[in-house]
PDB file of N, CA and C in Angstrom:
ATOM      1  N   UNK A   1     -35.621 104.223  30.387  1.00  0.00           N
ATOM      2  CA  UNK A   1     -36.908 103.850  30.886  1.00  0.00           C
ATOM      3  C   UNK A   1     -36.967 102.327  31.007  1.00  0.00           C
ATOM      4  N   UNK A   2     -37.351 101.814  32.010  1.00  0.00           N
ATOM      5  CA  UNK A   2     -37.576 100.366  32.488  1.00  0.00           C
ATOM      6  C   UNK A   2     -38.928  99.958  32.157  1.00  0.00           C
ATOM      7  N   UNK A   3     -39.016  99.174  31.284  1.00  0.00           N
ATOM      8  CA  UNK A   3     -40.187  98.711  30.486  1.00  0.00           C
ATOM      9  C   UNK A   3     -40.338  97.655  30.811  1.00  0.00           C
ATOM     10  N   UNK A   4     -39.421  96.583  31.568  1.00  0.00           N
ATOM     11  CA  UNK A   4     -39.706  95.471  32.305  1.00  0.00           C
ATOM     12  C   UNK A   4     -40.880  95.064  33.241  1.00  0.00           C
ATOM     13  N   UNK A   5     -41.663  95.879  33.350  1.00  0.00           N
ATOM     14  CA  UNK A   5     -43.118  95.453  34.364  1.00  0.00           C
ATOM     15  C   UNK A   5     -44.275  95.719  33.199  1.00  0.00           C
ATOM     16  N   UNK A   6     -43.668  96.116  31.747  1.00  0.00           N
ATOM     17  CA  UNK A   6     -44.799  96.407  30.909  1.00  0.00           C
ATOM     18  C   UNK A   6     -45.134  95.649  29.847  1.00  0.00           C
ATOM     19  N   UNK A   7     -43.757  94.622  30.303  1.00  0.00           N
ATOM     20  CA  UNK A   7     -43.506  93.310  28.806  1.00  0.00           C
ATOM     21  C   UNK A   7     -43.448  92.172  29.431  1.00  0.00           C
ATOM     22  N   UNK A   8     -43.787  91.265  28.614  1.00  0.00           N
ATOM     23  CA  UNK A   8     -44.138  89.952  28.897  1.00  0.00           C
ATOM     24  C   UNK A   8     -42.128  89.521  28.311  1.00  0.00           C
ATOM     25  N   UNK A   9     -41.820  88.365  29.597  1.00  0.00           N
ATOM     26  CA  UNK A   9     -39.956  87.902  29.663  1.00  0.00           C
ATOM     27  C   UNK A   9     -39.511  88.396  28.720  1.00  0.00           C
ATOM     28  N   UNK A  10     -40.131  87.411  27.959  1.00  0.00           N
ATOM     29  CA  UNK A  10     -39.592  87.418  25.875  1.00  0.00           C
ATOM     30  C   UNK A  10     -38.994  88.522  25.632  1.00  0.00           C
ATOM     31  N   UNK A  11     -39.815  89.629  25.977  1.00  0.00           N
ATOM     32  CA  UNK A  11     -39.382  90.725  25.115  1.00  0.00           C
ATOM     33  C   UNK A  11     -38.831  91.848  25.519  1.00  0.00           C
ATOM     34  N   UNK A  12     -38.807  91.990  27.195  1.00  0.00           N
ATOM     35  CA  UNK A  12     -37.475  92.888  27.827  1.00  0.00           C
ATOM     36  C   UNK A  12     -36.238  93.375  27.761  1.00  0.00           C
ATOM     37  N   UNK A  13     -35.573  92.470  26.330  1.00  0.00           N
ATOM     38  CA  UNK A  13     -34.352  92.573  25.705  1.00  0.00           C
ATOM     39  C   UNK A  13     -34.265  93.471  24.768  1.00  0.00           C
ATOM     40  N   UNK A  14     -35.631  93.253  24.117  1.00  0.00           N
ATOM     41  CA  UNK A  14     -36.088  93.919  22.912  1.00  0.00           C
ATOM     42  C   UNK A  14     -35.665  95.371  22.630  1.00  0.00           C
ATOM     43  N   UNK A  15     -35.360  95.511  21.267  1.00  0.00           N
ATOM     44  CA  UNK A  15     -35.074  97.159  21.056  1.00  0.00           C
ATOM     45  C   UNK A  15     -36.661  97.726  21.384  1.00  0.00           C
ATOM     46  N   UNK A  16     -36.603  98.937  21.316  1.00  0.00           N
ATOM     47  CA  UNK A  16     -38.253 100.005  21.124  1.00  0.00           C
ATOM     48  C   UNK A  16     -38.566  99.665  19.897  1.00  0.00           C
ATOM     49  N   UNK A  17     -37.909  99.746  18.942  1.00  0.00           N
ATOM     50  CA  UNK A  17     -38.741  99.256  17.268  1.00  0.00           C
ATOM     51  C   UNK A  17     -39.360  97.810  17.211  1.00  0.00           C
ATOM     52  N   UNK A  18     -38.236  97.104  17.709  1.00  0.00           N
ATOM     53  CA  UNK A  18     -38.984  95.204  17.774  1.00  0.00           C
ATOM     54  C   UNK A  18     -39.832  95.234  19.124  1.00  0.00           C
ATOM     55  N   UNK A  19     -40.389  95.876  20.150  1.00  0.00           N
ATOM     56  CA  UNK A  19     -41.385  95.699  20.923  1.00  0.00           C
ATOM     57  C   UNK A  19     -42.190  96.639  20.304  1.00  0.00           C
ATOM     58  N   UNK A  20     -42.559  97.811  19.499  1.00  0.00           N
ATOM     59  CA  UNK A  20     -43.577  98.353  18.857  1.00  0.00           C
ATOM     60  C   UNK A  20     -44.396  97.408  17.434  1.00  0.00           C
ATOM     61  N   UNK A  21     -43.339  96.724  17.021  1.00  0.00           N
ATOM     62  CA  UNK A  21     -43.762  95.708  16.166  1.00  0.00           C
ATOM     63  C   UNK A  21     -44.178  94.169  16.481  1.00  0.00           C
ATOM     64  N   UNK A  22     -43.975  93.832  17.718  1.00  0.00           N
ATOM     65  CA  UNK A  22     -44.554  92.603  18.238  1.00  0.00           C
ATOM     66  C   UNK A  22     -45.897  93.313  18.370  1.00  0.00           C
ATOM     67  N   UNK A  23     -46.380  91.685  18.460  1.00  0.00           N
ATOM     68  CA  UNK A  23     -47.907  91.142  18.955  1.00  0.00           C
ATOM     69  C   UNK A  23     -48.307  91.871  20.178  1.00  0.00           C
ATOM     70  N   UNK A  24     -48.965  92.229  20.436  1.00  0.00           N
ATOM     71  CA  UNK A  24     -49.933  93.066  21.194  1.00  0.00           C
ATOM     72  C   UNK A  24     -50.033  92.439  22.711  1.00  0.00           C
ATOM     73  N   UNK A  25     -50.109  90.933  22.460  1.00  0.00           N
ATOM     74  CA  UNK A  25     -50.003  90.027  23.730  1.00  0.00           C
ATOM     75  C   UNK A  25     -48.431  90.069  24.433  1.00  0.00           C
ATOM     76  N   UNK A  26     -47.304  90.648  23.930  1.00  0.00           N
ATOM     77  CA  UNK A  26     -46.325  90.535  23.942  1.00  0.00           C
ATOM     78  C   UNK A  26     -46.303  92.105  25.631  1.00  0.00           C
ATOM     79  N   UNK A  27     -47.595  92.892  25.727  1.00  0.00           N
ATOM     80  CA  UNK A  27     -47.781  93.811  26.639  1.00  0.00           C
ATOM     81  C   UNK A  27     -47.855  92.562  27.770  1.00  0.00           C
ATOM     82  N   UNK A  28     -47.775  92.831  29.098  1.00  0.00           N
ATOM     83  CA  UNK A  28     -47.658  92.316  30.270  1.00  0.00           C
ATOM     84  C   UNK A  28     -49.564  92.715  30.153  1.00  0.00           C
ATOM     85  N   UNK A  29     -50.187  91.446  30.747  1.00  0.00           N
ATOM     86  CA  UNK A  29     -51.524  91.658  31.374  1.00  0.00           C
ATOM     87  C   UNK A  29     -52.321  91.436  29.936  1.00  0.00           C
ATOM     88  N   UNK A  30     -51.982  91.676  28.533  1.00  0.00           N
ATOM     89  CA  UNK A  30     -53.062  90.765  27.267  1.00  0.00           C
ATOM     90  C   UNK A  30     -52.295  89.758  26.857  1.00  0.00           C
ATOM     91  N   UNK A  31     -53.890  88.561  26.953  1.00  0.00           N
ATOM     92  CA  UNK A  31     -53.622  87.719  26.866  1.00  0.00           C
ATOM     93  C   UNK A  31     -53.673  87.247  24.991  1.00  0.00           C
ATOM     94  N   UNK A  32     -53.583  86.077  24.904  1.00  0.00           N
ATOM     95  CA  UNK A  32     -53.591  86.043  23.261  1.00  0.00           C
ATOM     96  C   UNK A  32     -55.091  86.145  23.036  1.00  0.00           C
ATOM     97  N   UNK A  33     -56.320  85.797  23.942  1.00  0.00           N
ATOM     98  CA  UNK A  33     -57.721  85.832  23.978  1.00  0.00           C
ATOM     99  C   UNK A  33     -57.877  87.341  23.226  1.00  0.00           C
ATOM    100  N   UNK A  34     -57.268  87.756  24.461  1.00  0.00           N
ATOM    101  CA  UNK A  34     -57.510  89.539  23.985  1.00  0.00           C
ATOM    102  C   UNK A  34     -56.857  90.120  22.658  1.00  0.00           C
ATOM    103  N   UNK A  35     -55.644  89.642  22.392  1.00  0.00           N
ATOM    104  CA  UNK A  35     -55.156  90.315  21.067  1.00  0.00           C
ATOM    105  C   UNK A  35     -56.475  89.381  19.993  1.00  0.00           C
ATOM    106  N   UNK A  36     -56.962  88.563  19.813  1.00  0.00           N
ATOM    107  CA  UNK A  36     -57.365  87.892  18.992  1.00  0.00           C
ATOM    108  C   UNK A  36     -58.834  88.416  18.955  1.00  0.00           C
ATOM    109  N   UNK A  37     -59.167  89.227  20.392  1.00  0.00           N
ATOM    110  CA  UNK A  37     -60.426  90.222  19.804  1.00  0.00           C
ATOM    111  C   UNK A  37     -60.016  91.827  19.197  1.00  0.00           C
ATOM    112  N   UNK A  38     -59.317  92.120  19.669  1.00  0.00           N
ATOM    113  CA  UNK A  38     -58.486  93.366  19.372  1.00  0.00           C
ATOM    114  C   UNK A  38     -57.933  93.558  17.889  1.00  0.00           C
ATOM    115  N   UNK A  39     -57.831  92.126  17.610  1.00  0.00           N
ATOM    116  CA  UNK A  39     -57.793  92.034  15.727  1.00  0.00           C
ATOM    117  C   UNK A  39     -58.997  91.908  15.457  1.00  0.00           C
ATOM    118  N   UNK A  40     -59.981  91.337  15.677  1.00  0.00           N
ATOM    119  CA  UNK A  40     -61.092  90.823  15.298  1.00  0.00           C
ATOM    120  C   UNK A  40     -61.953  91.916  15.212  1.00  0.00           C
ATOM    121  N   UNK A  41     -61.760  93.027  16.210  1.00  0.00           N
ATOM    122  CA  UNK A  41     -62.875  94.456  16.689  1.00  0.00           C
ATOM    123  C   UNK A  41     -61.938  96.050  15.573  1.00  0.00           C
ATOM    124  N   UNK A  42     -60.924  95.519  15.682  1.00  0.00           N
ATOM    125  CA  UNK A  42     -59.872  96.886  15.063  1.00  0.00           C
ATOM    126  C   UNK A  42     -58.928  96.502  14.686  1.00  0.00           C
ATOM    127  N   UNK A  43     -58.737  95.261  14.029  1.00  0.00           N
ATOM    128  CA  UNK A  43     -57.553  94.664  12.704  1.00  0.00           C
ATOM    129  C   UNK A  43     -56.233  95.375  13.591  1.00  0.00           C
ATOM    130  N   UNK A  44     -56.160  95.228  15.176  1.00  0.00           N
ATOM    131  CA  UNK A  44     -54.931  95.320  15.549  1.00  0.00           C
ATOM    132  C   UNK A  44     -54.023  94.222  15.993  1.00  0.00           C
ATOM    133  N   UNK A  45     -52.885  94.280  15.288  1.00  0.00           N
ATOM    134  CA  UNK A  45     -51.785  93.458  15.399  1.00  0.00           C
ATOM    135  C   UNK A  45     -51.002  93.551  16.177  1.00  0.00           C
ATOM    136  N   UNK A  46     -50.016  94.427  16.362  1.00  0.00           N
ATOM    137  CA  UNK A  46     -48.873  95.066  16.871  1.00  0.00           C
ATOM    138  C   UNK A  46     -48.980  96.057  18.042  1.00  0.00           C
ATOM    139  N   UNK A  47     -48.293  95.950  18.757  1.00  0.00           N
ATOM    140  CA  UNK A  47     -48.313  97.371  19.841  1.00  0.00           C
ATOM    141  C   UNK A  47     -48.254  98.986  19.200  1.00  0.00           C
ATOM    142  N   UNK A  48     -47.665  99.174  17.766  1.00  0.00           N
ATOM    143  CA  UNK A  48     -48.092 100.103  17.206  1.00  0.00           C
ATOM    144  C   UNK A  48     -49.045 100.564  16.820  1.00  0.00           C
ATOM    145  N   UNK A  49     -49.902  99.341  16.161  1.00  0.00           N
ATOM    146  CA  UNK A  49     -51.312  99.015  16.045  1.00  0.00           C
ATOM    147  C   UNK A  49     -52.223  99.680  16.533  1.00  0.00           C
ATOM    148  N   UNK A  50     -51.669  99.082  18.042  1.00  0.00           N
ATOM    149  CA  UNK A  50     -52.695  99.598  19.245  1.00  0.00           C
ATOM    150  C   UNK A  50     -52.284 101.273  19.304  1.00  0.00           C
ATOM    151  N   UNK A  51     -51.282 101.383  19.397  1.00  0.00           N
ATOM    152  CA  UNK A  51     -50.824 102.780  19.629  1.00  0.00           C
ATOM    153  C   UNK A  51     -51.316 103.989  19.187  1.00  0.00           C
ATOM    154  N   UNK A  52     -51.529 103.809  17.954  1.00  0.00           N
ATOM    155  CA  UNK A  52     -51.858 104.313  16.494  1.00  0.00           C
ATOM    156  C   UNK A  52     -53.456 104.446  16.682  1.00  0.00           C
ATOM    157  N   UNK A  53     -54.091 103.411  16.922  1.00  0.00           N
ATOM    158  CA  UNK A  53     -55.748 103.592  16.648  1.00  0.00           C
ATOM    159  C   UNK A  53     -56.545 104.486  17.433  1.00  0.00           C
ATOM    160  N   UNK A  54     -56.889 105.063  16.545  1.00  0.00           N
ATOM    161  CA  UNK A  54     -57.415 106.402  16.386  1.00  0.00           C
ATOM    162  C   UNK A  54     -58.117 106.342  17.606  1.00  0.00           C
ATOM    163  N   UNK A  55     -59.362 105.265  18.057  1.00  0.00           N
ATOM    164  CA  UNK A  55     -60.091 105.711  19.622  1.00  0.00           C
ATOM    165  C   UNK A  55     -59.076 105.520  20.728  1.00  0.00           C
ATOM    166  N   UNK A  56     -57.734 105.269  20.804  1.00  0.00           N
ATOM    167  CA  UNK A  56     -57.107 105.752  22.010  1.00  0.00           C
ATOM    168  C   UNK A  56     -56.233 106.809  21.787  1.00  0.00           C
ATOM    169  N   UNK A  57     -56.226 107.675  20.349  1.00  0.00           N
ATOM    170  CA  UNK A  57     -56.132 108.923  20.376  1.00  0.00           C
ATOM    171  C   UNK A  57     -56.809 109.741  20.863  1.00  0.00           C
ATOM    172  N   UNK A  58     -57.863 109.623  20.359  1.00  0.00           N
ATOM    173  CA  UNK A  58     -59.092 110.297  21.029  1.00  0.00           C
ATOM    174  C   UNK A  58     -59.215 110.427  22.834  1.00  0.00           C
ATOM    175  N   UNK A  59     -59.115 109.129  23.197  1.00  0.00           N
ATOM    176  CA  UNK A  59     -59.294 109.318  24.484  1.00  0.00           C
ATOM    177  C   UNK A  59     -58.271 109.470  24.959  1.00  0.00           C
ATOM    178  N   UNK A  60     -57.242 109.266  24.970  1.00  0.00           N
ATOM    179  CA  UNK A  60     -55.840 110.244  25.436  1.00  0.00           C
ATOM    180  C   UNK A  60     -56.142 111.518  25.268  1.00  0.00           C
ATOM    181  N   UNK A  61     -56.806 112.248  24.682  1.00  0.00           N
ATOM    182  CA  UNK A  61     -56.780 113.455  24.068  1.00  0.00           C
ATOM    183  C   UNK A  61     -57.868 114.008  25.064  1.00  0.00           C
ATOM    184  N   UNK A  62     -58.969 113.321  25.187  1.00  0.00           N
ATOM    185  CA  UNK A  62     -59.963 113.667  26.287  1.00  0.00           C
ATOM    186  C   UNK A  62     -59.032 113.972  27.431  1.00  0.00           C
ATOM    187  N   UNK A  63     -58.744 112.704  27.779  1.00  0.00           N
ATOM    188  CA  UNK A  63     -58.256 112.453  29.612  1.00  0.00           C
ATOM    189  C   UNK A  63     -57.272 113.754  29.556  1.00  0.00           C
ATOM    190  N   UNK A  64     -56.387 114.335  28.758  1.00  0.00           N
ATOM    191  CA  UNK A  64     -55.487 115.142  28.905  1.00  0.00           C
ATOM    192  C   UNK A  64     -56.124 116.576  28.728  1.00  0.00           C
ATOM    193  N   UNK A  65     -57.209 116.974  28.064  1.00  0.00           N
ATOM    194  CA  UNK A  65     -57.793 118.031  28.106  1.00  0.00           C
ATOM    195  C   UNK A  65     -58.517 118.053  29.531  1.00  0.00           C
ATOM    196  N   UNK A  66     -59.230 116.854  29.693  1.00  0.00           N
ATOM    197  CA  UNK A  66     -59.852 116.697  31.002  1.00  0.00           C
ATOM    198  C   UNK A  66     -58.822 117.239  32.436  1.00  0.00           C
ATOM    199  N   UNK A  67     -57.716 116.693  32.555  1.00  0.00           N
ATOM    200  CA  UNK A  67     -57.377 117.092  33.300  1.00  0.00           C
ATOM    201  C   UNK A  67     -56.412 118.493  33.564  1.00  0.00           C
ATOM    202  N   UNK A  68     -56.727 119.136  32.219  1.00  0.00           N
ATOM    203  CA  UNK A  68     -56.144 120.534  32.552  1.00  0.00           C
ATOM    204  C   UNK A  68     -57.935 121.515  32.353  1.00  0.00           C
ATOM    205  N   UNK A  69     -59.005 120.662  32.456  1.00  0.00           N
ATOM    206  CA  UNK A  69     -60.072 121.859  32.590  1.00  0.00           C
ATOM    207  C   UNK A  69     -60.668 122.330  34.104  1.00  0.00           C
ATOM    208  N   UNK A  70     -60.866 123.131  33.827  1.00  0.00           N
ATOM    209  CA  UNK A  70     -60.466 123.887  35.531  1.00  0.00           C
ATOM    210  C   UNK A  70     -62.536 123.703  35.926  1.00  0.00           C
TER     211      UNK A  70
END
Protein backbone atom coordinates (compact mmCIF):
# COMPACT_ATOMS: atom_id res chain seq x y z
CA UNK A 1 0.00 0.00 0.00
CA UNK A 2 1.33 3.50 -1.06
CA UNK A 3 0.91 5.76 1.82
CA UNK A 4 2.89 8.47 0.15
CA UNK A 5 -0.10 10.99 -0.60
CA UNK A 6 -1.15 10.31 3.16
CA UNK A 7 2.25 11.41 4.87
CA UNK A 8 3.88 14.39 5.21
CA UNK A 9 8.09 13.77 3.18
CA UNK A 10 9.55 12.93 6.63
CA UNK A 11 7.79 10.05 7.06
CA UNK A 12 7.21 8.00 3.73
CA UNK A 13 10.21 5.88 4.66
CA UNK A 14 8.72 5.10 7.79
CA UNK A 15 7.86 1.53 8.98
CA UNK A 16 3.69 1.18 9.84
CA UNK A 17 4.70 1.02 13.67
CA UNK A 18 6.96 4.43 13.53
CA UNK A 19 4.14 6.26 11.38
CA UNK A 20 1.32 4.93 13.91
CA UNK A 21 3.47 6.37 16.65
CA UNK A 22 4.37 9.77 15.17
CA UNK A 23 2.64 13.03 15.75
CA UNK A 24 -0.59 13.30 14.24
CA UNK A 25 0.69 16.36 12.07
CA UNK A 26 3.04 13.90 10.57
CA UNK A 27 -0.73 12.92 8.35
CA UNK A 28 -0.53 14.96 5.00
CA UNK A 29 -3.24 17.99 5.34
CA UNK A 30 -2.86 18.48 9.77
CA UNK A 31 -1.26 21.06 10.53
CA UNK A 32 0.66 21.38 13.99
CA UNK A 33 -2.43 24.12 14.76
CA UNK A 34 -4.62 21.13 14.46
CA UNK A 35 -2.69 18.41 16.33
CA UNK A 36 -2.32 21.01 19.18
CA UNK A 37 -6.24 21.19 19.34
CA UNK A 38 -6.69 17.52 18.88
CA UNK A 39 -4.49 17.19 22.13
CA UNK A 40 -6.07 19.92 23.75
CA UNK A 41 -10.00 18.50 22.84
CA UNK A 42 -8.94 14.46 23.17
CA UNK A 43 -5.27 14.22 24.72
CA UNK A 44 -4.41 12.95 21.11
CA UNK A 45 -0.87 12.54 20.28
CA UNK A 46 -0.07 10.00 17.80
CA UNK A 47 -1.80 8.68 14.68
CA UNK A 48 -2.75 5.75 16.90
CA UNK A 49 -4.17 8.14 19.17
CA UNK A 50 -6.31 9.33 16.61
CA UNK A 51 -7.02 5.89 15.41
CA UNK A 52 -8.03 4.48 18.61
CA UNK A 53 -10.49 7.32 19.86
CA UNK A 54 -13.43 6.04 20.50
CA UNK A 55 -15.73 8.97 18.44
CA UNK A 56 -14.10 7.84 15.17
CA UNK A 57 -15.00 4.40 16.17
CA UNK A 58 -18.21 5.22 16.50
CA UNK A 59 -18.54 7.00 13.39
CA UNK A 60 -16.79 4.54 11.25
CA UNK A 61 -19.19 2.24 12.66
CA UNK A 62 -22.20 4.50 11.67
CA UNK A 63 -20.94 5.33 8.04
CA UNK A 64 -20.42 1.47 7.58
CA UNK A 65 -23.77 0.35 8.94
CA UNK A 66 -25.12 3.33 7.02
CA UNK A 67 -24.07 2.21 3.99
CA UNK A 68 -25.16 -1.36 4.06
CA UNK A 69 -28.91 -0.11 5.30
CA UNK A 70 -31.16 -0.68 2.55
Amino acid sequence: MNLNKALDKEYETKSLKEIADAPVAALEGVSEKDAELLKAAFNVKTIRDLANLKFVKWAQAIVTLADTEA
